[in-house]
Protein backbone atom coordinates (compact mmCIF):
# COMPACT_ATOMS: atom_id res chain seq x y z
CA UNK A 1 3.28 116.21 72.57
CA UNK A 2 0.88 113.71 71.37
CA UNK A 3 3.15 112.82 68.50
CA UNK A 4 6.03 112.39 70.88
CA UNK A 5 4.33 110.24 72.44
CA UNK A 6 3.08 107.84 69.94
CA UNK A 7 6.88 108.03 68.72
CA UNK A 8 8.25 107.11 71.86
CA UNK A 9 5.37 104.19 71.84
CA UNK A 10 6.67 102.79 68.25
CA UNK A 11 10.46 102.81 68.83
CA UNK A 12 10.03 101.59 73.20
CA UNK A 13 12.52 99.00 72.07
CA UNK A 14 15.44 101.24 70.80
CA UNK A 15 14.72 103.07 73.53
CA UNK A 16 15.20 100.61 76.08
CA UNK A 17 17.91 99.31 74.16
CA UNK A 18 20.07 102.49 74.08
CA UNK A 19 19.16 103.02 77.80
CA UNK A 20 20.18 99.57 78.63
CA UNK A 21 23.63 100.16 76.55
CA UNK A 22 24.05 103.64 78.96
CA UNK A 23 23.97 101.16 81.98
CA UNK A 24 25.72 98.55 80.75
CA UNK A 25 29.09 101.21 79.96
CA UNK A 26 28.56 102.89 83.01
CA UNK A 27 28.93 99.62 84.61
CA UNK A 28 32.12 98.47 82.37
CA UNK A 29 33.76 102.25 83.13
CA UNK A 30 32.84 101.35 87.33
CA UNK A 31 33.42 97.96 87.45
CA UNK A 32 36.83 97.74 84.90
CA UNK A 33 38.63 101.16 86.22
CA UNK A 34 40.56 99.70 89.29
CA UNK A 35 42.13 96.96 87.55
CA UNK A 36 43.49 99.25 84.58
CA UNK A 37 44.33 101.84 87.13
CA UNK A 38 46.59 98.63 88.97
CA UNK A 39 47.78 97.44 86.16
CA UNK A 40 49.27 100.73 85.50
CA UNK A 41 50.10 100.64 88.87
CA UNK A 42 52.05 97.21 88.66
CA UNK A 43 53.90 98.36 85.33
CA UNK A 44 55.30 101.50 87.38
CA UNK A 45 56.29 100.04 89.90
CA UNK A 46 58.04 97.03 88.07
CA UNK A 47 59.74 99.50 86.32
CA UNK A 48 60.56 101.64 88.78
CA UNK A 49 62.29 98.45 90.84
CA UNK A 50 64.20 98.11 87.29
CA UNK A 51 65.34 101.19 87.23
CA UNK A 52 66.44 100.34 90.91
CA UNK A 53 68.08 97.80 90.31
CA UNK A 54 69.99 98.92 87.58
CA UNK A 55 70.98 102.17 89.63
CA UNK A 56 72.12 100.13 92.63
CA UNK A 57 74.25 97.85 90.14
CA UNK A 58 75.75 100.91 88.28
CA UNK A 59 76.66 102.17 91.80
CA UNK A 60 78.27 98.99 93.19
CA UNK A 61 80.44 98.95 90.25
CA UNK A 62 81.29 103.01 90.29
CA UNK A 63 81.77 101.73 94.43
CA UNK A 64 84.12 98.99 93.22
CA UNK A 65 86.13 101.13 90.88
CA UNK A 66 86.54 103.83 93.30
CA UNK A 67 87.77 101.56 96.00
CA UNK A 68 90.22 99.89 94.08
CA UNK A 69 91.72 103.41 93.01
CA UNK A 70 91.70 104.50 97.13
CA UNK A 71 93.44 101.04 97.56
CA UNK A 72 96.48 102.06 95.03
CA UNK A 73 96.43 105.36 96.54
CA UNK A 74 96.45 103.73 100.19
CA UNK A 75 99.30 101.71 98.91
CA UNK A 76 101.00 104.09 97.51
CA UNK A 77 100.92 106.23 100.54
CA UNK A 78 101.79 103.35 103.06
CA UNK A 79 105.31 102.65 100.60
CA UNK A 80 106.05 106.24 100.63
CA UNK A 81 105.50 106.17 104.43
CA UNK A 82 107.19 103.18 105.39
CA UNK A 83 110.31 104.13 102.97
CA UNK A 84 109.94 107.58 104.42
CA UNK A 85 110.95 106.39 108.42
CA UNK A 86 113.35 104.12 106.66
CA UNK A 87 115.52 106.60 105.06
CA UNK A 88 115.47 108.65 109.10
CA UNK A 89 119.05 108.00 109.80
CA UNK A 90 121.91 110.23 110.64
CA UNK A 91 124.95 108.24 110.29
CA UNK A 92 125.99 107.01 106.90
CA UNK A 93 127.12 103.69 107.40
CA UNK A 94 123.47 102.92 109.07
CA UNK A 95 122.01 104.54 105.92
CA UNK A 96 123.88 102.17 103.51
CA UNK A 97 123.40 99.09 105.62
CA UNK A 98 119.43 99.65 106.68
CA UNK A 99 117.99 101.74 103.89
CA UNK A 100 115.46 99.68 102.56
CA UNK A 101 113.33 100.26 99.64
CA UNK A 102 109.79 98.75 99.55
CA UNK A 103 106.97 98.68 97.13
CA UNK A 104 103.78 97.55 97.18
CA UNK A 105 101.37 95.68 94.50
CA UNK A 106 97.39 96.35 95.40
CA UNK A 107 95.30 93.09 94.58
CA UNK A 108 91.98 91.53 95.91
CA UNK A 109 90.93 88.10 97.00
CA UNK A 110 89.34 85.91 95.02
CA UNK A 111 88.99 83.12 97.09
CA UNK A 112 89.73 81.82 101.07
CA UNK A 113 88.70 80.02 104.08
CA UNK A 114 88.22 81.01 107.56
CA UNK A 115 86.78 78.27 108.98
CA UNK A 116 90.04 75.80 109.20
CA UNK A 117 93.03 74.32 110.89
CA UNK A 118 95.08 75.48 107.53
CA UNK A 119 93.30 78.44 106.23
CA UNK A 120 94.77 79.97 102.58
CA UNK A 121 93.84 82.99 100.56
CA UNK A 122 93.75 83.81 97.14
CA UNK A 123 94.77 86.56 95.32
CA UNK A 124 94.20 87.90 91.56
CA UNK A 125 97.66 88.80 91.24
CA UNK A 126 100.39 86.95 90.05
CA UNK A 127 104.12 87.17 87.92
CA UNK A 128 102.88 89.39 85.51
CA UNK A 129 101.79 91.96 88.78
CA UNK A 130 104.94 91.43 90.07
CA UNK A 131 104.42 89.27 93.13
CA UNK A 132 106.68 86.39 93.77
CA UNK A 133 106.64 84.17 96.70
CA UNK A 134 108.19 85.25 100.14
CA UNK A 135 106.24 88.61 99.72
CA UNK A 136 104.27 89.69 102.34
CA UNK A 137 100.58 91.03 102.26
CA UNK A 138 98.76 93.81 104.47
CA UNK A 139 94.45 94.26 105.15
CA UNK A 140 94.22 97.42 105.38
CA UNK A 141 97.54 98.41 106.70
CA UNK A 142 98.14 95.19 108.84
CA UNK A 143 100.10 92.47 108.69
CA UNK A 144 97.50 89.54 107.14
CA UNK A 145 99.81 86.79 105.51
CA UNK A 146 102.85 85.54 103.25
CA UNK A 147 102.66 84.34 99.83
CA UNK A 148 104.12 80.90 99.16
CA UNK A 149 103.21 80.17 95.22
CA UNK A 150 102.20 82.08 92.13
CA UNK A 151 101.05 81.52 88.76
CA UNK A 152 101.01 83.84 86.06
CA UNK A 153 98.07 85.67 87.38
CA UNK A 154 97.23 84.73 90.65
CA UNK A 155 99.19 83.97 94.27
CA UNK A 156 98.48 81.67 96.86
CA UNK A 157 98.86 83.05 100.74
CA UNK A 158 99.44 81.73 104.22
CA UNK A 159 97.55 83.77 106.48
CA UNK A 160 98.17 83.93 110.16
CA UNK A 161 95.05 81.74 111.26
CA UNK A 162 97.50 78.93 109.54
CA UNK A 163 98.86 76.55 112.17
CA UNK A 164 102.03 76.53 110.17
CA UNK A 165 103.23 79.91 110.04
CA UNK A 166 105.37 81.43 112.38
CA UNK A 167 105.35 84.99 112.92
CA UNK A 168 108.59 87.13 114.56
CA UNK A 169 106.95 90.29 116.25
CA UNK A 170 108.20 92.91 119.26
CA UNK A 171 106.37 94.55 121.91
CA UNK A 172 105.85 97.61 120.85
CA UNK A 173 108.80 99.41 119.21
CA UNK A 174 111.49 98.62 121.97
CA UNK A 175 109.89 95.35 124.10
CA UNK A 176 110.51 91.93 123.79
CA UNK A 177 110.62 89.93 120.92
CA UNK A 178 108.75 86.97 120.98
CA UNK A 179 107.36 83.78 118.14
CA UNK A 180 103.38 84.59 117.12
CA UNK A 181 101.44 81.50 116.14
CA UNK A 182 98.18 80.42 115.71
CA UNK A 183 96.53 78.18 117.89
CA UNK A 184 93.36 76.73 115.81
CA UNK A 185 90.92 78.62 117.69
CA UNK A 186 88.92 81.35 115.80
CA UNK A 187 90.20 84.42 113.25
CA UNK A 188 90.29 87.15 115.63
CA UNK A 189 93.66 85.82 117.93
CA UNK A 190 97.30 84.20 118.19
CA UNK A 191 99.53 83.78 121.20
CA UNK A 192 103.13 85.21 121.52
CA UNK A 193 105.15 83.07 122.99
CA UNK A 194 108.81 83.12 124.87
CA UNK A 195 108.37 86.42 126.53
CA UNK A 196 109.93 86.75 129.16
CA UNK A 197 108.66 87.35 133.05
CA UNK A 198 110.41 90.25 133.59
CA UNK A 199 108.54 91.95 130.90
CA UNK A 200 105.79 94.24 131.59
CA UNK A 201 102.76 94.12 129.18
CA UNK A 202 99.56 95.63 129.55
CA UNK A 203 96.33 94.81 127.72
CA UNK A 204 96.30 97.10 124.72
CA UNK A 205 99.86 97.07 123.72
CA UNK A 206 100.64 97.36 120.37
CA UNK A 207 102.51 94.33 119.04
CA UNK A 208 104.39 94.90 115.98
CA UNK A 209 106.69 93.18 113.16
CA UNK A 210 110.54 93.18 113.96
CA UNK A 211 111.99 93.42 110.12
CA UNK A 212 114.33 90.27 110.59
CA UNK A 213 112.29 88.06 108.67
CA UNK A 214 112.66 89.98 105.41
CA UNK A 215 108.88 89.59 104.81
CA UNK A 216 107.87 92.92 106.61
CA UNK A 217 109.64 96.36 106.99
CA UNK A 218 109.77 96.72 111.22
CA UNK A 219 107.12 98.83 113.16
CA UNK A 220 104.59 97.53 111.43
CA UNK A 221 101.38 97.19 113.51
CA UNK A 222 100.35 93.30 114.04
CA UNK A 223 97.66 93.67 116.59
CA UNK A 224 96.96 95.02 120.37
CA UNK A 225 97.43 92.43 123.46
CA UNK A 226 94.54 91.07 124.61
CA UNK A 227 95.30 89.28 127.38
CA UNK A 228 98.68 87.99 129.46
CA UNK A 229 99.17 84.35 131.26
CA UNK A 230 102.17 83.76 133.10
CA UNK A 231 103.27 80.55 133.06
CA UNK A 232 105.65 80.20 136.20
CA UNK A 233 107.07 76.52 135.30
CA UNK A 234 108.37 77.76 131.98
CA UNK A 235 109.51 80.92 133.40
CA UNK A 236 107.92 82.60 129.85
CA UNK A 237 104.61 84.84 129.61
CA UNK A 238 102.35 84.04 127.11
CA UNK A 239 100.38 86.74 125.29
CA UNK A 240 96.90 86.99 123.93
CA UNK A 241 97.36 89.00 120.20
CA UNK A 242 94.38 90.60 119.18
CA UNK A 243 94.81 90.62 115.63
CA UNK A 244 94.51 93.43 113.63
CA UNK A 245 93.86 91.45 109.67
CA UNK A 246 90.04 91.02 109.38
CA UNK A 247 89.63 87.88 108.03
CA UNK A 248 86.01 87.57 108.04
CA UNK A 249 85.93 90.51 105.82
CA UNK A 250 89.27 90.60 104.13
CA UNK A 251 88.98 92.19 100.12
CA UNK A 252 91.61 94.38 99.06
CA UNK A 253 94.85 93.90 100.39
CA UNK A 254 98.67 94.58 98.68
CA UNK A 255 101.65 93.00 98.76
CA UNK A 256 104.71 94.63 99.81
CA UNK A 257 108.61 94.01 98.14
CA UNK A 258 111.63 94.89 99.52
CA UNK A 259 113.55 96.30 96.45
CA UNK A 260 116.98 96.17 98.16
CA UNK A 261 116.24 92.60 99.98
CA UNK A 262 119.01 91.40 97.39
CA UNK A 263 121.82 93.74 98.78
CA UNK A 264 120.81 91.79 102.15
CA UNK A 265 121.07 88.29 101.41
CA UNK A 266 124.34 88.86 99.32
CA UNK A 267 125.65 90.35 102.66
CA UNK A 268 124.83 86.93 104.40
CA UNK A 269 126.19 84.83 102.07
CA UNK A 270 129.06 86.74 102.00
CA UNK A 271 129.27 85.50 106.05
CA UNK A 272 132.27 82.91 107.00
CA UNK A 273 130.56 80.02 108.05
């Protein structure tokens, strides 16, 4: 014990020095712990929000891909549909005269306005897809617009919210026809004009396209009516369309062709003047 003691006497410096070095790493392994333990925190999560975000974007474009496929299959559906009620007819002179054979081209829009007197849309669709100008385009099933130009790979389109267009439409399959147009004021409306008083129209009414134009195949639906003034000095009712083209969010949309449009207009020029 003695000689302990004088030993611990002689070497009271290492001593103190290898007590002092205890403290000084218990300090380091208390004081330094919560920053490596958030660092290791920080990488996670950064790479956890990378992984995200790489998910989400993987997703969107899966999202993309798969809408664009339900969009050919919508189209391909609404053709086969329209072509279906078409070819309904029991006498055979009707059938050669009003068969009429449509198909339909799926695009999306690339570019438009909303906010106009003149609003146009763009397509990503063009000659080599097929469309050509006079073709008409659907959102989602309703009438949205008419192409007037095309390049190789795009089209340019008139929508209804354009105060030039001019729209032929019926109330319902068997009411009046009557002239849409647009009157400059928001996306969601036009007015059909011409209608006559003795006309009864409700709110709700579906308002659809006639077929004279050529554009459209008839029955197609247009919009509901919103509301009905009756103008008693013009002896005509004006109706309030409530669209049915979304052109705040319009996306995909397709163009529709009337194959046998040609059998048509060589009919009318066939006419004596």
């Amino acid at each position: 014990m003695h000689t302990l003691i004088q030993l611990l006497r002689r070497n009271h410096r290492m001593v103190l020095f290898v007590l002092l070095e205890i403290i000084a790493l218990n300090w380091i392994a208390s004081t330094h712990a919560h920053p490596r333990g958030s660092i290791a925190s920080i990488g996670m999560k950064m790479s956890s929000s990378w992984t995200g975000t790489l998910g989400r974007m993987m997703y969107l474009k899966e999202l993309k891909t798969t809408n664009v496929s339900l969009l050919m299959e919508n189209a391909r559906l609404r053709t086969a549909n329209i072509n279906a009620q078409k070819t309904n007819f029991t006498d055979t002179y009707d059938v050669t005269f009003n068969q009429e054979i449509w198909e339909s081209i799926p695009a999306e829009i690339i570019r438009y306005s909303s906010d106009f007197k003149n609003n146009i849309l763009v397509a990503n669709r063009g000659r080599s897809s097929g469309v050509i100008p006079g073709m008409g385009m659907l959102d989602n099933g309703k009438i949205a617009g008419l192409v007037t130009e095309v390049t190789e790979h795009e089209s340019l389109v008139l929508p209804i919210i354009h105060l030039h267009t001019e729209w032929s439409v019926r109330l319902g399959n068997e009411g009046a026809i009557g002239r849409m147009v647009w009157s400059g004021q928001g996306t969601e409306y036009a007015t059909l004009k011409d209608i006559p008083l003795t006309e009864l129209i409700l709110p709700g009414d579906p308002v659809v396209t006639t077929g004279f134009q050529g554009t459209f195949p008839s029955g197609l639906e247009v919009g509901k009516v919103e509301e009905v003034l009756v103008t008693q000095a013009d002896k005509f009712q004006s109706v309030t369309v409530k669209l049915g083209a979304d052109y705040k969010h319009i996306h995909y949309v397709e163009f529709l062709l009337n194959s046998s449009a040609g059998i048509v207009d060589s009919l009318i020029t066939m006419a004596p003047e």
